[in-house]
Every structure is written in structure tokens, then in C-alpha cells.
N, C-alpha and C. Protein backbone atom coordinates (compact mmCIF):
# COMPACT_ATOMS: atom_id res chain seq x y z
N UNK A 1 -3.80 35.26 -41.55
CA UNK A 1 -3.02 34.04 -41.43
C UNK A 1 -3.97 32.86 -41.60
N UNK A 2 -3.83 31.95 -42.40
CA UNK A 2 -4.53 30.52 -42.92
C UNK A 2 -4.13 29.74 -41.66
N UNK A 3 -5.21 29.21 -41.06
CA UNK A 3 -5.01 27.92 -40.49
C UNK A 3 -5.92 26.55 -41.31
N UNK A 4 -4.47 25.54 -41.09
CA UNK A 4 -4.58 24.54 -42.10
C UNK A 4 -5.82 23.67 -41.61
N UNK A 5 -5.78 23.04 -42.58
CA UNK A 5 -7.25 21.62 -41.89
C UNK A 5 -6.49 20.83 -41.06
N UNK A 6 -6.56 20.51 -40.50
CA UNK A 6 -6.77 19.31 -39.30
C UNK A 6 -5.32 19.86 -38.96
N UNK A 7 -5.20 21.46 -38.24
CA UNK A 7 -3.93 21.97 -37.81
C UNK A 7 -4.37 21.26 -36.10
N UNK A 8 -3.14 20.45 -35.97
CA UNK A 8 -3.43 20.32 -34.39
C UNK A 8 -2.01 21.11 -33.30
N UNK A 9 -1.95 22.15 -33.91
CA UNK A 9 -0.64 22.98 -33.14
C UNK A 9 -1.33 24.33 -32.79
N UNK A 10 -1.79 24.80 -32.32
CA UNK A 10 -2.58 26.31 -31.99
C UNK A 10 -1.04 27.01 -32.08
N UNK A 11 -1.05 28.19 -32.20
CA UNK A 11 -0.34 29.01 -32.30
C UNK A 11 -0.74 30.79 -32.56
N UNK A 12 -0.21 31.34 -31.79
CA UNK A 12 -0.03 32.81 -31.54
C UNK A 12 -0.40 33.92 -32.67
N UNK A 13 0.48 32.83 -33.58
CA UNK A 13 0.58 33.84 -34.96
C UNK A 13 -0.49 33.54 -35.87
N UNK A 14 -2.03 32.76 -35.74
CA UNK A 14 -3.01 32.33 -36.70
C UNK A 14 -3.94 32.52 -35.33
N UNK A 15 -4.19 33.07 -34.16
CA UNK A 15 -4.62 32.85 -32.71
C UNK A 15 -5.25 32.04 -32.94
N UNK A 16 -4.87 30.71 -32.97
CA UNK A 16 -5.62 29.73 -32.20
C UNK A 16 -5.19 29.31 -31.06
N UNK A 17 -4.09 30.30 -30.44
CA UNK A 17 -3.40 29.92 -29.25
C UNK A 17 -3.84 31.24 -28.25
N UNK A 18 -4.72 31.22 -27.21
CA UNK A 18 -5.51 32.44 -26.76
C UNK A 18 -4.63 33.24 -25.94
N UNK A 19 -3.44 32.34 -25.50
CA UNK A 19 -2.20 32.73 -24.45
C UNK A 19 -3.18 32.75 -22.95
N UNK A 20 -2.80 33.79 -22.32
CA UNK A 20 -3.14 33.76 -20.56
C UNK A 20 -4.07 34.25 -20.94
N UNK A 21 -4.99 33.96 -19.81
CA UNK A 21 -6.65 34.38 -19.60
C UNK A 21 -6.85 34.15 -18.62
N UNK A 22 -7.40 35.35 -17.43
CA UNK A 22 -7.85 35.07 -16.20
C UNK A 22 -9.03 34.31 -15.82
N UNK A 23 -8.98 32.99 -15.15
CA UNK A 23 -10.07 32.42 -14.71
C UNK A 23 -11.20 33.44 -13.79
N UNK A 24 -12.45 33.14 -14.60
CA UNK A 24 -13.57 34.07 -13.56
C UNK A 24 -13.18 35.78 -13.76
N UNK A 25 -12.04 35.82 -14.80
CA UNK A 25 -12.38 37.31 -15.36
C UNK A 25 -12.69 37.81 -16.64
N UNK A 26 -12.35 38.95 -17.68
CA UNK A 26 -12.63 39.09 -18.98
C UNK A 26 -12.93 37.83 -19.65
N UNK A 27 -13.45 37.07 -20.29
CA UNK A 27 -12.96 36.41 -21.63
C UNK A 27 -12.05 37.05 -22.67
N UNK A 28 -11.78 36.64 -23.81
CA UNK A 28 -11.34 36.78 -25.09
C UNK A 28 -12.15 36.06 -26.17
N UNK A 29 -12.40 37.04 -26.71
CA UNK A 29 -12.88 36.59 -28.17
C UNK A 29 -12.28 36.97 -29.45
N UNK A 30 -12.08 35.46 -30.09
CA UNK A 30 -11.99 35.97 -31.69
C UNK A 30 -12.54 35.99 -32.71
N UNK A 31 -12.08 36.65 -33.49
CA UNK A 31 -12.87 36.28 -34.94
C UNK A 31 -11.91 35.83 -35.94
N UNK A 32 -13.06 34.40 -36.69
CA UNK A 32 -12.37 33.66 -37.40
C UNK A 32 -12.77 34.04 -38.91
N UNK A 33 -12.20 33.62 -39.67
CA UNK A 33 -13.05 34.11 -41.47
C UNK A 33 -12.90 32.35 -42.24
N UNK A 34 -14.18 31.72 -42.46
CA UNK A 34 -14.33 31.01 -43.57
C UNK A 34 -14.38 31.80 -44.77
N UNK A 35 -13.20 31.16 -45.74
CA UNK A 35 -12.93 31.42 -47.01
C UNK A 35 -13.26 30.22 -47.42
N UNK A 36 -13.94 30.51 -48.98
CA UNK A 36 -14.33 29.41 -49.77
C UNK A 36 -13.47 30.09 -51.13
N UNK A 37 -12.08 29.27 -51.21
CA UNK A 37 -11.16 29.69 -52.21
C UNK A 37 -11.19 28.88 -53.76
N UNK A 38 -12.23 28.02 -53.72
CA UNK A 38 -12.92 27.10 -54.86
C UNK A 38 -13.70 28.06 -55.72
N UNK A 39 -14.45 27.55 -56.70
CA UNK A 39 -14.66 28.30 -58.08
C UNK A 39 -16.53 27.76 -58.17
N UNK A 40 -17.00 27.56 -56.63
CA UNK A 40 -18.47 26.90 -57.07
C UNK A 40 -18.99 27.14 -55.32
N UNK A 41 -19.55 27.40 -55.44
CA UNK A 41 -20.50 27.41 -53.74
C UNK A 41 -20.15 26.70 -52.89
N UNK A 42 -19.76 27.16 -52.03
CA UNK A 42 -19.62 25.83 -50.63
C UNK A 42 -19.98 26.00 -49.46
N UNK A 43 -21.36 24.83 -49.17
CA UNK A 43 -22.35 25.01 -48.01
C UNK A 43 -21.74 24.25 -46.69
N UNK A 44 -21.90 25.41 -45.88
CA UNK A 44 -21.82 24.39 -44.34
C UNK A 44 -23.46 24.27 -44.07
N UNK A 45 -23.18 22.53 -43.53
CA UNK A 45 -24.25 21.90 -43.30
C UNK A 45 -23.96 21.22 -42.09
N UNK A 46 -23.09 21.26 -40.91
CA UNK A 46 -22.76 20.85 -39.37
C UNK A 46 -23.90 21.57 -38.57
N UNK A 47 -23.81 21.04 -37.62
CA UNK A 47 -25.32 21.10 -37.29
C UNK A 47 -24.65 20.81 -35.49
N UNK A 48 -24.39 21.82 -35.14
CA UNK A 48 -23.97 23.23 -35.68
C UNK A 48 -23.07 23.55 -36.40
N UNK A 49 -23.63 24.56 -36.96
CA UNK A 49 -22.74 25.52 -38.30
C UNK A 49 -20.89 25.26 -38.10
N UNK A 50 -20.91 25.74 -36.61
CA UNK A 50 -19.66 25.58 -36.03
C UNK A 50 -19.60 24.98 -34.39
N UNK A 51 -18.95 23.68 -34.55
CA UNK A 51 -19.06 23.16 -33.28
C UNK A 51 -17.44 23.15 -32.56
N UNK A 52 -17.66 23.33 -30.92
CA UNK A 52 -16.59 22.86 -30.13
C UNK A 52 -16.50 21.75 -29.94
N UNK A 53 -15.55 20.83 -29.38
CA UNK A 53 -15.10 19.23 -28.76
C UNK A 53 -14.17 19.56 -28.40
N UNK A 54 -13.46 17.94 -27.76
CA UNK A 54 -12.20 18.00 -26.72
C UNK A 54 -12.55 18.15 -25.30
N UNK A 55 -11.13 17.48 -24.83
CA UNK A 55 -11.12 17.76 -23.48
C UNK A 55 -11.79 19.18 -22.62
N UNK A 56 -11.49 20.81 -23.46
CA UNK A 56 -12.06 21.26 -22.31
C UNK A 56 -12.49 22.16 -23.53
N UNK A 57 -13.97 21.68 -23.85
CA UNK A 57 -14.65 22.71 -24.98
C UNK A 57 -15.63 23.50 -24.35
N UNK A 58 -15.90 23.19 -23.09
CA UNK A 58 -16.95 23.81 -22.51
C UNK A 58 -16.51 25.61 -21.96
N UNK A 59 -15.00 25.41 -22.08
CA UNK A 59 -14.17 26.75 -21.73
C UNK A 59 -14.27 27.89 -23.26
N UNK A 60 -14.37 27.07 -24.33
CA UNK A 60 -14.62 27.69 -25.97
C UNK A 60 -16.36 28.06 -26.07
N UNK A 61 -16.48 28.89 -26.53
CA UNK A 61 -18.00 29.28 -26.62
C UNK A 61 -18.22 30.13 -28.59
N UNK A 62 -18.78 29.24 -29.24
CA UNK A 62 -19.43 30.20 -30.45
C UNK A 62 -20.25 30.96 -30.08
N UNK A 63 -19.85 32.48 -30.10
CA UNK A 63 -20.50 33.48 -29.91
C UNK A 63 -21.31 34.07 -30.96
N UNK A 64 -20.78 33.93 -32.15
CA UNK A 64 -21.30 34.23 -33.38
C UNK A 64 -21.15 33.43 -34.68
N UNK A 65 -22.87 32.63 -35.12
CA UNK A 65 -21.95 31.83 -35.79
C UNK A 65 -21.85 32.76 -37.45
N UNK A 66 -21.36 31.91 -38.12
CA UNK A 66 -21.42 32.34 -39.68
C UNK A 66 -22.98 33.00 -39.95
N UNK A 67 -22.29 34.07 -40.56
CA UNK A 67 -23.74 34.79 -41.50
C UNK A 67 -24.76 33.86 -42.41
N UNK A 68 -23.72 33.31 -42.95
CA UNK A 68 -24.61 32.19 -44.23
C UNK A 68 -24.19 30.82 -44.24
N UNK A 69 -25.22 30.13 -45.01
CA UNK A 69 -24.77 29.15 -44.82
C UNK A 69 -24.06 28.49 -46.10
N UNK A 70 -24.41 29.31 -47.10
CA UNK A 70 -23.82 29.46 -48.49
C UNK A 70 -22.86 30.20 -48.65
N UNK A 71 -21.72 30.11 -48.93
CA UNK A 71 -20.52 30.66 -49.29
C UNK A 71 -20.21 31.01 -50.55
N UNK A 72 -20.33 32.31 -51.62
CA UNK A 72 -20.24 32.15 -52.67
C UNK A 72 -18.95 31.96 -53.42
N UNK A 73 -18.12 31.24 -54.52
CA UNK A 73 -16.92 31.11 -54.68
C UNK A 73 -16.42 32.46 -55.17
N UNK A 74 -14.90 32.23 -54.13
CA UNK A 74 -14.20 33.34 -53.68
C UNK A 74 -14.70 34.77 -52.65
N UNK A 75 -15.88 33.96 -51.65
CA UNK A 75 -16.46 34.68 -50.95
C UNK A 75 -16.11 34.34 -49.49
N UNK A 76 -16.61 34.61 -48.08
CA UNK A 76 -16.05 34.47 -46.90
C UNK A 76 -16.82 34.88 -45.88
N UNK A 77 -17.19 34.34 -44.49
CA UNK A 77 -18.08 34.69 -43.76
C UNK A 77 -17.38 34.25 -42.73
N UNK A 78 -17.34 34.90 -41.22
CA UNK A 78 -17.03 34.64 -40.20
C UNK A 78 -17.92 34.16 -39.10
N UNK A 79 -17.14 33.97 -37.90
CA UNK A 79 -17.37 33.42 -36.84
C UNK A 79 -16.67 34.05 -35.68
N UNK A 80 -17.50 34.25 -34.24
CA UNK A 80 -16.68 34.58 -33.17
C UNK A 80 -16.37 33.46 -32.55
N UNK A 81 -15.71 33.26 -31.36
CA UNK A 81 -15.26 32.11 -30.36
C UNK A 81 -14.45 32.64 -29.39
N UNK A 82 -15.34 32.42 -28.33
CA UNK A 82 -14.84 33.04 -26.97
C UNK A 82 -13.85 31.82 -25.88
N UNK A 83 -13.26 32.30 -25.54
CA UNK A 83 -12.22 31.53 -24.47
C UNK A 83 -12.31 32.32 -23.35
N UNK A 84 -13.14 31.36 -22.25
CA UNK A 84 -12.98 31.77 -20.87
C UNK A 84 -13.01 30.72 -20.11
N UNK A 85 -12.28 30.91 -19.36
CA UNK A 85 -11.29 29.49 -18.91
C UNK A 85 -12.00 29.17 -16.99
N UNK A 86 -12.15 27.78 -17.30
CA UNK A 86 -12.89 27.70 -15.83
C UNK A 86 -11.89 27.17 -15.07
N UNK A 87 -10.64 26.64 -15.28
CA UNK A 87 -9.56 26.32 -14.46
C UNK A 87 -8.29 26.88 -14.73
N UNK A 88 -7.42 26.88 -13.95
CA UNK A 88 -6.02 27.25 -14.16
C UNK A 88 -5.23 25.95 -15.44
N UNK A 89 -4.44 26.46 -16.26
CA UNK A 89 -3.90 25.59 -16.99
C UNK A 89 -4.30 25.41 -17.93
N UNK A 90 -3.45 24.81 -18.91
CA UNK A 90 -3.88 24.63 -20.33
C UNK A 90 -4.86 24.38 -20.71
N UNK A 91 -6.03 24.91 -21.71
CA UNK A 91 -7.19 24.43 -21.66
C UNK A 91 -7.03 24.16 -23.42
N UNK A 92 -7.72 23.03 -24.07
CA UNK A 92 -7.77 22.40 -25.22
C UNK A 92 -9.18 22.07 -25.93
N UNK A 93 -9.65 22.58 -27.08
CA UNK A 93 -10.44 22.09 -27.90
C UNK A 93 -9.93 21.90 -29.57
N UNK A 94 -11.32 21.68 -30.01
CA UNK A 94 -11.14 21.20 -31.08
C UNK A 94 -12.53 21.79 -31.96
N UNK A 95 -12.05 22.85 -33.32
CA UNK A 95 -13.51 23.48 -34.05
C UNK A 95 -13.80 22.25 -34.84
N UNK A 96 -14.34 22.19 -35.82
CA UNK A 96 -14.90 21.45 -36.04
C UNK A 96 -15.97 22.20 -37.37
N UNK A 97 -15.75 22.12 -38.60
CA UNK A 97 -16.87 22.76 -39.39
C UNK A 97 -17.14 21.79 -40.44
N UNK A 98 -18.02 21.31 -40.74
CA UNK A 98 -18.79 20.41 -42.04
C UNK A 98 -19.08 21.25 -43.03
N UNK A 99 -18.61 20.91 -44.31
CA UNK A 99 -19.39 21.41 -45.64
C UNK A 99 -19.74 20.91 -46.73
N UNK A 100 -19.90 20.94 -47.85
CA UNK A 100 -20.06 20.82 -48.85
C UNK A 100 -18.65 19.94 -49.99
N UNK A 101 -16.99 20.56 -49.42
CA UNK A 101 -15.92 20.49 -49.80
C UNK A 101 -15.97 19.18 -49.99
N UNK A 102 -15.43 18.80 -50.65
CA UNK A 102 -15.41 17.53 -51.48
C UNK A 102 -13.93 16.94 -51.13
N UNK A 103 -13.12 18.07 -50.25
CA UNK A 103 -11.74 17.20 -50.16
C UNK A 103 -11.36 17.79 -48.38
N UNK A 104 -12.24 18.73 -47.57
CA UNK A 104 -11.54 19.02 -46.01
C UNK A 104 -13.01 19.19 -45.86
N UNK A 105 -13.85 18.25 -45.78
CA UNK A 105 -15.05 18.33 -45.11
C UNK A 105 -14.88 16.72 -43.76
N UNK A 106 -15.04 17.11 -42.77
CA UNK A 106 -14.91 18.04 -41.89
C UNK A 106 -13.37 19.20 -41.61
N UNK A 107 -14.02 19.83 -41.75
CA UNK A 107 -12.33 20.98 -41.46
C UNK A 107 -12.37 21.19 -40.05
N UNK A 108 -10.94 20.92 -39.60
CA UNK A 108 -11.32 21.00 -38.17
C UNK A 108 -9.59 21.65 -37.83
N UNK A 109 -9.66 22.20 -36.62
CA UNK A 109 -8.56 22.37 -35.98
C UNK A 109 -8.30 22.77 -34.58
N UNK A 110 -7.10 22.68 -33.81
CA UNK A 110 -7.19 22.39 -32.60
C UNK A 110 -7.59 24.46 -32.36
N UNK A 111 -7.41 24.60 -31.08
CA UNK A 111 -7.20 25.60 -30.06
C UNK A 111 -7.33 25.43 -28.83
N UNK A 112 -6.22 26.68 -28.38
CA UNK A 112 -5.73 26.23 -26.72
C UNK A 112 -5.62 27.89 -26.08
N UNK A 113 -5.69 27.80 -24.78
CA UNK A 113 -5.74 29.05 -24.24
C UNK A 113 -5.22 28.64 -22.59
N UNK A 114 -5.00 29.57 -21.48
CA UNK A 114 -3.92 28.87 -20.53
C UNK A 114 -4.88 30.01 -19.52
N UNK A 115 -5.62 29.04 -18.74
CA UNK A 115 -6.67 30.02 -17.38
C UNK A 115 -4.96 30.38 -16.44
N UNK A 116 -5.00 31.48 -15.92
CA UNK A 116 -4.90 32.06 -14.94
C UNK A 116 -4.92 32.57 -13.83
N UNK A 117 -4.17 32.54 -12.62
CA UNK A 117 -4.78 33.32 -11.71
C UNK A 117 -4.49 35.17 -12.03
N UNK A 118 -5.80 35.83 -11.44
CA UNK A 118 -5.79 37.58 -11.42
C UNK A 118 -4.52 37.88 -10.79
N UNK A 119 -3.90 39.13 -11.26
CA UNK A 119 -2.72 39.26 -10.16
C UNK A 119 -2.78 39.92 -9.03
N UNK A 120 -2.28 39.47 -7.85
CA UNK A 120 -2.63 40.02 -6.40
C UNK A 120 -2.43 41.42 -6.13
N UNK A 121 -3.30 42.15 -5.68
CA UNK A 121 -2.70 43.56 -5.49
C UNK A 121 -2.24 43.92 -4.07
């Protein structure tokens, strides 16, 4: 599933929406795929490769960034990003990737994930 440039709707079906996550338990991590769907190289040069922002980015963690920093055309390299949530309630950032693209440089888009309490036994 494509998530668009400057998508600011997280959603389930592209996970940028992490759903429930227990505060102070598992994380969740995903993996994302940069596609470079252009016909010529396209370098990320953000610094970092891939950055968090927003209200609560400190809950988002790049776990893994991109393999390269060169993308060859019609080639693709990923990224992990962990969500572990330090409060109850909606938690909100914002990725953030710089490149080379000449028309969605910075490409950015939201994500959200919702801390939890564990359930009582």
C-alpha cells in the first residue's frame, strides 16, 4: 500500500496507524519500503536519512535506517520504525525523508499509534 507525500491521515490499511499499544510493554515495529519509481537515481541526503517530529516523536524510534543512500531507478530500500508509547492516548508524529526528487523532496507523512493500559488479570 503507497502512502502519499504529505499524507496527514495515518491509517490501518498503509500502517501508519499502529492501533493499541501497551504503555511500558512490547513495542511494534514496522517496516517501511522507499521506492524510487523515476527513471534516474534518487539520493536521500536528510541528515538523518530518516527523521521523526511532532508532538510525540519521542514515542517513534528509527530502528533501521535505509540500506543506501542511493536508490537506483525503479529500485527500493527500507526502513524500520518502532512505536512504543510512553503515555496512554493518542500518540502523533511526523516522518520526514529528504532527497534528491525534484518534485516531494521533503516527503513526509503523518503516523499515530494509541498507548494503552495492560489488561488486568
Amino acid at each position: 500500500m503507497s502512502i502519499v507525500n504529505n499524507d496527514t491521515t495515518p491509517s490501518s490499511a498503509d500502517f501508519t496507524d499502529y492501533g493499541n499499544v501497551q504503555v511500558a510493554g512490547a513495542p511494534l515495529t514496522r517496516t517501511f519500503t522507499i521506492q524510487n519509481v523515476g527513471d534516474e537515481s534518487l539520493t536521500l541526503n536528510g541528515t538523518p536519512l530518516v527523521s521523526v517530529g511532532g508532538a510525540n516523536a519521542a514515542d517513534f524510534t528509527v530502528t533501521t535506517l535505509p540500506a543506501s543512500t542511493n536508490i537506483a531507478a525503479a529500485g527500493n530500500t527500507t526502513f524500520q520504525l518502532r512505536f512504543a508509547p510512553s503515555a496512554l492516548g493518542v500518540r502523533n508524529a511526523t516522518i520526514t525523508i529528504a532527497s534528491t526528487d525534484p518534485d516531494e523532496s521533503p516527503y513526509t507523512f503523518a503516523i499515530r499509534g494509541t498507548g494503552v493500559r495492560a489488561p488486568k488479570i
